[in-house]
C-alpha atoms as a PDB file:
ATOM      1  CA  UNK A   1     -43.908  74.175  40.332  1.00  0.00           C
ATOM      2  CA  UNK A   2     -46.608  75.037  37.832  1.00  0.00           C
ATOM      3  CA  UNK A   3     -47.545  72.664  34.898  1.00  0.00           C
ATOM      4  CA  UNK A   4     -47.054  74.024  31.731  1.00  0.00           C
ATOM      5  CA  UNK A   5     -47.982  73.732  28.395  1.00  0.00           C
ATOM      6  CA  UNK A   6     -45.237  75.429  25.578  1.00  0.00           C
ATOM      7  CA  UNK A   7     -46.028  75.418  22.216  1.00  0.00           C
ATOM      8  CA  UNK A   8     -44.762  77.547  19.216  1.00  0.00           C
ATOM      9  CA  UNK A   9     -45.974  81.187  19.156  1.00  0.00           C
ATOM     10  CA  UNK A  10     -49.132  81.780  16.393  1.00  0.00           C
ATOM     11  CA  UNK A  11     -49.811  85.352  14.910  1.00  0.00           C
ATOM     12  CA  UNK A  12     -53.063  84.870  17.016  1.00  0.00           C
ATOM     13  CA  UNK A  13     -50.668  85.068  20.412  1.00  0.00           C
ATOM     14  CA  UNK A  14     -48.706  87.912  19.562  1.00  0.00           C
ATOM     15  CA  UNK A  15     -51.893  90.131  21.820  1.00  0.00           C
ATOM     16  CA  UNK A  16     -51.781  88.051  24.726  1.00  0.00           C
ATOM     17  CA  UNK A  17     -47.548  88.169  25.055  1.00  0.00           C
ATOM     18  CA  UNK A  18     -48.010  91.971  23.835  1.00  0.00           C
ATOM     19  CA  UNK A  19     -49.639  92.463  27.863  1.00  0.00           C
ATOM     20  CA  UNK A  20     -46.451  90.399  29.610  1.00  0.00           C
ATOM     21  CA  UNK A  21     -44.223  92.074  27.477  1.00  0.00           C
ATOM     22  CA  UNK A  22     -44.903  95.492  28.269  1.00  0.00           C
ATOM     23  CA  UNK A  23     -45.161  94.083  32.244  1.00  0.00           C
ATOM     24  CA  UNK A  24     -41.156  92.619  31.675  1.00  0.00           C
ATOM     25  CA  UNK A  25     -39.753  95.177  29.744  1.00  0.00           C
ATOM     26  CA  UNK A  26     -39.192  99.434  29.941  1.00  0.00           C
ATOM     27  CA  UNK A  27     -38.740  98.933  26.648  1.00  0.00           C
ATOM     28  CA  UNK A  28     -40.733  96.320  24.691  1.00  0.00           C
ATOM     29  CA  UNK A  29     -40.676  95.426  21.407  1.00  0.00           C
ATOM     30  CA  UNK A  30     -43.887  96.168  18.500  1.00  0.00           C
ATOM     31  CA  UNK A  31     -46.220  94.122  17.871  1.00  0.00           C
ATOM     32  CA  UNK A  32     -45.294  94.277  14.021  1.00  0.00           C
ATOM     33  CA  UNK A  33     -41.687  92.788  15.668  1.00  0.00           C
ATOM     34  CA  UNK A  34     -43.044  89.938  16.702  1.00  0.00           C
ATOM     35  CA  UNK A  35     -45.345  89.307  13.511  1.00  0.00           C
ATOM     36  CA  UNK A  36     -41.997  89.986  11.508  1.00  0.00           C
ATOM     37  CA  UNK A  37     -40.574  87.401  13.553  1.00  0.00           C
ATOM     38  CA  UNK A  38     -43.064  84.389  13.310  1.00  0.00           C
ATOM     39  CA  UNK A  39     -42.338  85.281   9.632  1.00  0.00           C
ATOM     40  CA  UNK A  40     -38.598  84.661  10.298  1.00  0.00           C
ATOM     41  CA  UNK A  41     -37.229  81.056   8.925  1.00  0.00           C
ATOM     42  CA  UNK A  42     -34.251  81.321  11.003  1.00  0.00           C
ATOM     43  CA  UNK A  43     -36.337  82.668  14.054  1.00  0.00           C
ATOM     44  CA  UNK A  44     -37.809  79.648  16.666  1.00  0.00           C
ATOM     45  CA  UNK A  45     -41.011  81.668  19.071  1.00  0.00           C
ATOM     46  CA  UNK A  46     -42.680  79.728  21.886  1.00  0.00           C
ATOM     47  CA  UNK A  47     -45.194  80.628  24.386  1.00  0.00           C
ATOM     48  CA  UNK A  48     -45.768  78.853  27.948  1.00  0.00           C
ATOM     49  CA  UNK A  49     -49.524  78.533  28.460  1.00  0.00           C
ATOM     50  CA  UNK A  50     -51.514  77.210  31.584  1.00  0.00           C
ATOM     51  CA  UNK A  51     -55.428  76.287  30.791  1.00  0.00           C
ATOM     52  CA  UNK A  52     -54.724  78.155  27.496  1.00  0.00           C
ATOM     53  CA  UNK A  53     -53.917  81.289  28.920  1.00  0.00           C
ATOM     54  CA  UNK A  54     -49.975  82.488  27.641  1.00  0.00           C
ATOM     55  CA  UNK A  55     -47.619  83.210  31.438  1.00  0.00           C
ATOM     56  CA  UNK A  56     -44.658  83.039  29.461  1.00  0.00           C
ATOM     57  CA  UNK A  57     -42.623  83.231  26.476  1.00  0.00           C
ATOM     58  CA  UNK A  58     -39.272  83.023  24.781  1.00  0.00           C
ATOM     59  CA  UNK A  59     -37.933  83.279  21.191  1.00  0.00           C
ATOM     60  CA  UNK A  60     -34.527  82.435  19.619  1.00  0.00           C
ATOM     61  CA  UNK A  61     -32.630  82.845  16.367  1.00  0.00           C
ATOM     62  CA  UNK A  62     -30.664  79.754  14.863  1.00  0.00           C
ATOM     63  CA  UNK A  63     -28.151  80.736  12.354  1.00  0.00           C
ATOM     64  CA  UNK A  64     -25.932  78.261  10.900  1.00  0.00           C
ATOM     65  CA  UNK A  65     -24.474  76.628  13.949  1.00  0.00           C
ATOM     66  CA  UNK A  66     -25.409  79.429  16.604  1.00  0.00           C
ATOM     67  CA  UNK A  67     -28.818  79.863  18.290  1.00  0.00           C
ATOM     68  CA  UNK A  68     -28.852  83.576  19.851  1.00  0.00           C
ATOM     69  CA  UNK A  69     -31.725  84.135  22.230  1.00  0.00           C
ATOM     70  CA  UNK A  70     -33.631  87.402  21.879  1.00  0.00           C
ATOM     71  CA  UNK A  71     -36.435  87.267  24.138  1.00  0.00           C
ATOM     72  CA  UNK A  72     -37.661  85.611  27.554  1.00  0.00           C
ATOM     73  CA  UNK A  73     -40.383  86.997  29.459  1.00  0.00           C
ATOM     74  CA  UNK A  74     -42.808  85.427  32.304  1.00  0.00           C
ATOM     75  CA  UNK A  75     -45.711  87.610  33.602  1.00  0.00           C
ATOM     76  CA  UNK A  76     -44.545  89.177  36.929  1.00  0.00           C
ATOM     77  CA  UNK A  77     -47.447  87.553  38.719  1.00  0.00           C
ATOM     78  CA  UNK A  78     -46.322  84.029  38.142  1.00  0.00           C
ATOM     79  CA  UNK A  79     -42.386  84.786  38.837  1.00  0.00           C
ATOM     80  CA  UNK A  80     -41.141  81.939  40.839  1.00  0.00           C
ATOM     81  CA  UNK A  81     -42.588  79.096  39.578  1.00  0.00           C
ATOM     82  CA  UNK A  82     -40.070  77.856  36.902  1.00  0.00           C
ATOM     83  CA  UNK A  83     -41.849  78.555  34.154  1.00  0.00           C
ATOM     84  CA  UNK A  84     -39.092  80.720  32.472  1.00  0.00           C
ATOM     85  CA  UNK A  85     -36.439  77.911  32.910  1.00  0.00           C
ATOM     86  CA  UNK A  86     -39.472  75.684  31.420  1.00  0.00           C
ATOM     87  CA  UNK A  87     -39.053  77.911  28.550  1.00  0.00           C
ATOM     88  CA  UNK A  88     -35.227  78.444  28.289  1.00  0.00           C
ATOM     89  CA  UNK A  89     -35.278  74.299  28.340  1.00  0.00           C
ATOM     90  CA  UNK A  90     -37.641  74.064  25.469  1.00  0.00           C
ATOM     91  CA  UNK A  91     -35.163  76.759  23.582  1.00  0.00           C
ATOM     92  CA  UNK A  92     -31.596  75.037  23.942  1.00  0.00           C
ATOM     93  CA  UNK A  93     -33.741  71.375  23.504  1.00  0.00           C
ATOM     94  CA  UNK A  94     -34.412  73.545  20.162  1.00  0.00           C
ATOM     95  CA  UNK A  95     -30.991  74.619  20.031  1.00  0.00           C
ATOM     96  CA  UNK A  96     -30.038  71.026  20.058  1.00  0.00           C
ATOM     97  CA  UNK A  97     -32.393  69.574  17.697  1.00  0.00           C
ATOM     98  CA  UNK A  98     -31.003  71.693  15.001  1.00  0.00           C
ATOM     99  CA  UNK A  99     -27.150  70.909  16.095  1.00  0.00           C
ATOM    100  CA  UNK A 100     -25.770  74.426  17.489  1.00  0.00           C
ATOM    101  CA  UNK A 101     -22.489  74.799  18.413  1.00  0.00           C
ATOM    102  CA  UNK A 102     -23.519  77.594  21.159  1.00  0.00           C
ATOM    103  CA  UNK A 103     -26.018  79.931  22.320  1.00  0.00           C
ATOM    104  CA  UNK A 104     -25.961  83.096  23.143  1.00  0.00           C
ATOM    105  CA  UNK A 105     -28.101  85.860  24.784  1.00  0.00           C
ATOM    106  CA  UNK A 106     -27.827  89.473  26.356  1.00  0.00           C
ATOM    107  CA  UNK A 107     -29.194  90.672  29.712  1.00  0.00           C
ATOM    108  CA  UNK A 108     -29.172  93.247  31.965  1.00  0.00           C
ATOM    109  CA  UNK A 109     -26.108  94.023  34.122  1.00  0.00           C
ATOM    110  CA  UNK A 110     -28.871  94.425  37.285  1.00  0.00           C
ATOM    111  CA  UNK A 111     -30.782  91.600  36.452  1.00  0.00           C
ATOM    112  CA  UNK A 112     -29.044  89.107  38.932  1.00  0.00           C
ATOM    113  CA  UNK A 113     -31.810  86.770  38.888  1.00  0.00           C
ATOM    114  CA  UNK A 114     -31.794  86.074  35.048  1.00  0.00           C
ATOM    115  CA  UNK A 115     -28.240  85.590  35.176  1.00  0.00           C
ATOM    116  CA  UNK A 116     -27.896  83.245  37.452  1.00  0.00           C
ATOM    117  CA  UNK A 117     -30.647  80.753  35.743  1.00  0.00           C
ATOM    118  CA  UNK A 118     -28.671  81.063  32.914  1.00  0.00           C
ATOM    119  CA  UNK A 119     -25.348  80.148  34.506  1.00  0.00           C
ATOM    120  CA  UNK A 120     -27.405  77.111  36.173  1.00  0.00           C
ATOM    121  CA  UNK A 121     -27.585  76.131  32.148  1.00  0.00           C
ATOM    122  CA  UNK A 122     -23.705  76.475  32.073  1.00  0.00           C
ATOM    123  CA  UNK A 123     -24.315  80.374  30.538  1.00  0.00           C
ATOM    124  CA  UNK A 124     -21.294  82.110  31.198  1.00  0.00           C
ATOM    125  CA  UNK A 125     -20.294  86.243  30.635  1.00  0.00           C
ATOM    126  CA  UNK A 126     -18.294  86.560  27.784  1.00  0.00           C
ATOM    127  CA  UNK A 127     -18.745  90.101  27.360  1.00  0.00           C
ATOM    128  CA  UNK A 128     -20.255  93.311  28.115  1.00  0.00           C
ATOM    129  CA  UNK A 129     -22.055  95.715  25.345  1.00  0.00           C
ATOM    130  CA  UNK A 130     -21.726  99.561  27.174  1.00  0.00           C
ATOM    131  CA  UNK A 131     -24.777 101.371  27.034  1.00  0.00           C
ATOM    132  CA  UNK A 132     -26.847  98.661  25.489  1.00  0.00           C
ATOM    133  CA  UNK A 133     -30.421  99.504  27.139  1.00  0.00           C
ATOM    134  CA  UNK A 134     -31.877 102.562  25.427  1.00  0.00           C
ATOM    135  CA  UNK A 135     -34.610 103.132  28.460  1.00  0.00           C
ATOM    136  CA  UNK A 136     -31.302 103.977  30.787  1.00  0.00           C
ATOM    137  CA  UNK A 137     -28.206 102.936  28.794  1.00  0.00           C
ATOM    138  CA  UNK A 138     -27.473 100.513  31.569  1.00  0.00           C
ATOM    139  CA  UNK A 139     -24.821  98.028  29.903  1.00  0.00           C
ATOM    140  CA  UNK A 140     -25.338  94.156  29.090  1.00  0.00           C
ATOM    141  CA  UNK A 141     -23.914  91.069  29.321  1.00  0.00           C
ATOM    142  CA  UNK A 142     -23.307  88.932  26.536  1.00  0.00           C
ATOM    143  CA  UNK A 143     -23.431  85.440  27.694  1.00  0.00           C
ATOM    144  CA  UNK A 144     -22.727  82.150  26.429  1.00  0.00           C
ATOM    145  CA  UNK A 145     -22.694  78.479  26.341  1.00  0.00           C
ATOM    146  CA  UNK A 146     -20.596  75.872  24.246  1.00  0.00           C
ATOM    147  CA  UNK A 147     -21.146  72.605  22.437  1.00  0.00           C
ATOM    148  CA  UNK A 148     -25.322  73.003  22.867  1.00  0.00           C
ATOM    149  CA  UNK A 149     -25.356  69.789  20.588  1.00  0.00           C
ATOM    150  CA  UNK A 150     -22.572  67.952  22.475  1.00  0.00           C
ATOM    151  CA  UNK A 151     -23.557  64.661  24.637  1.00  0.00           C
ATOM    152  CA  UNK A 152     -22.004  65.961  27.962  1.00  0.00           C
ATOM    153  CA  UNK A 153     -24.176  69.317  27.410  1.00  0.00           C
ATOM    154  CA  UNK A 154     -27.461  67.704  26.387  1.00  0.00           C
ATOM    155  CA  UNK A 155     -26.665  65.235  29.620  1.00  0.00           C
ATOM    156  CA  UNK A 156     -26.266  68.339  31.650  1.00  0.00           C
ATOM    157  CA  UNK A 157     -29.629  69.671  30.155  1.00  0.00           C
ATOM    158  CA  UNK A 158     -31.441  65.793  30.976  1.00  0.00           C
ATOM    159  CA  UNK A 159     -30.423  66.385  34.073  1.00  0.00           C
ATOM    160  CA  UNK A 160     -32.148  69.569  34.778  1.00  0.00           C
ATOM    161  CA  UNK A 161     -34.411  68.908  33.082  1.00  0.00           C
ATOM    162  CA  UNK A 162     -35.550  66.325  35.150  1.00  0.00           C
ATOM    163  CA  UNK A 163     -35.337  67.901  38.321  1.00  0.00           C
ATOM    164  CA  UNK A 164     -38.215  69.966  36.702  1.00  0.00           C
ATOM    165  CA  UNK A 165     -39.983  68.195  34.075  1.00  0.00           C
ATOM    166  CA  UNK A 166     -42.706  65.934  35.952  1.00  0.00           C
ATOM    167  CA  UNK A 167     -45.161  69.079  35.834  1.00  0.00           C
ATOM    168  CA  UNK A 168     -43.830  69.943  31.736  1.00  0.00           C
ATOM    169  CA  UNK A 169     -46.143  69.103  28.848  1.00  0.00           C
ATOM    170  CA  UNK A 170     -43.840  70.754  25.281  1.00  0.00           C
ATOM    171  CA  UNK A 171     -46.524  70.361  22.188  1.00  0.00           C
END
């Protein structure tokens, strides 16, 4: 696994996740979205860096007592190494900190891969939103997990943690 540092997202970033994000996604988001977002006192932006270069990133939104994640993405060349479970850790540890009840997400219907990290972190379907994807209108899955803040979930999340942690440095 590949040592990691994560960090919050700075304005100064928003370039460098700008490159993975068009890599991830047939639809990325602005750059004036994420600058809007870094803005956002509810919103919570990290970036996974190794030797100060960004791999990774991930962003959520904490609303009362529900953190919703909007945003994971890993450059494609360094797929594989753990470094967006690194991230989705340092999110619900987030989650956590600020006493969620439950998190949320979407992702796409085809993206198997995604879906099963996230049911490794006790993510389950809840839903589906048709047509959610404007690049193809493929539909989504709304998934979630319960009691974030709860001992036997933040044991669950110690646990995997340390299975993967010895190479993690959060700042």
């Amino acid at each position: 696994m590949t040592m990691v540092d994560i960090r919050r997202m700075q304005p100064e970033d928003v370039p460098e996740v700008m490159v993975i994000e068009r890599q991830c996604f047939t639809a990325p988001w602005r750059e004036s979205s994420y600058l809007t977002e870094l803005s956002n006192r509810s919103a919570y932006y990290i970036v996974a860096c190794i030797d100060s270069v960004i791999v990774g990133y991930g962003g959520q939104w904490m609303i009362m007592d529900e953190a919703h994640i909007t945003t994971l993405g890993v450059d494609p060349q360094r797929r594989g190494e753990k470094i967006g479970e690194q991230l989705l850790i340092a999110l619900l540890e987030e989650a956590a900190r600020h006493k969620v009840r439950r998190a949320s997400l979407e992702v796409r219907e085809s993206n198997l891969v995604a879906q099963n990290l996230y049911r490794k972190y006790g993510f389950e379907a809840a839903a589906v939103r048709r047509g959610y994807y404007t690049d193809n209108h493929e539909d989504a899955l709304v998934m979630w997990v319960e009691n974030v803040s709860g001992d036997e979930y933040r044991d669950k999340l110690d646990q995997l943690k340390h299975n993967i942690s010895q190479s993690v440095r959060v700042t």
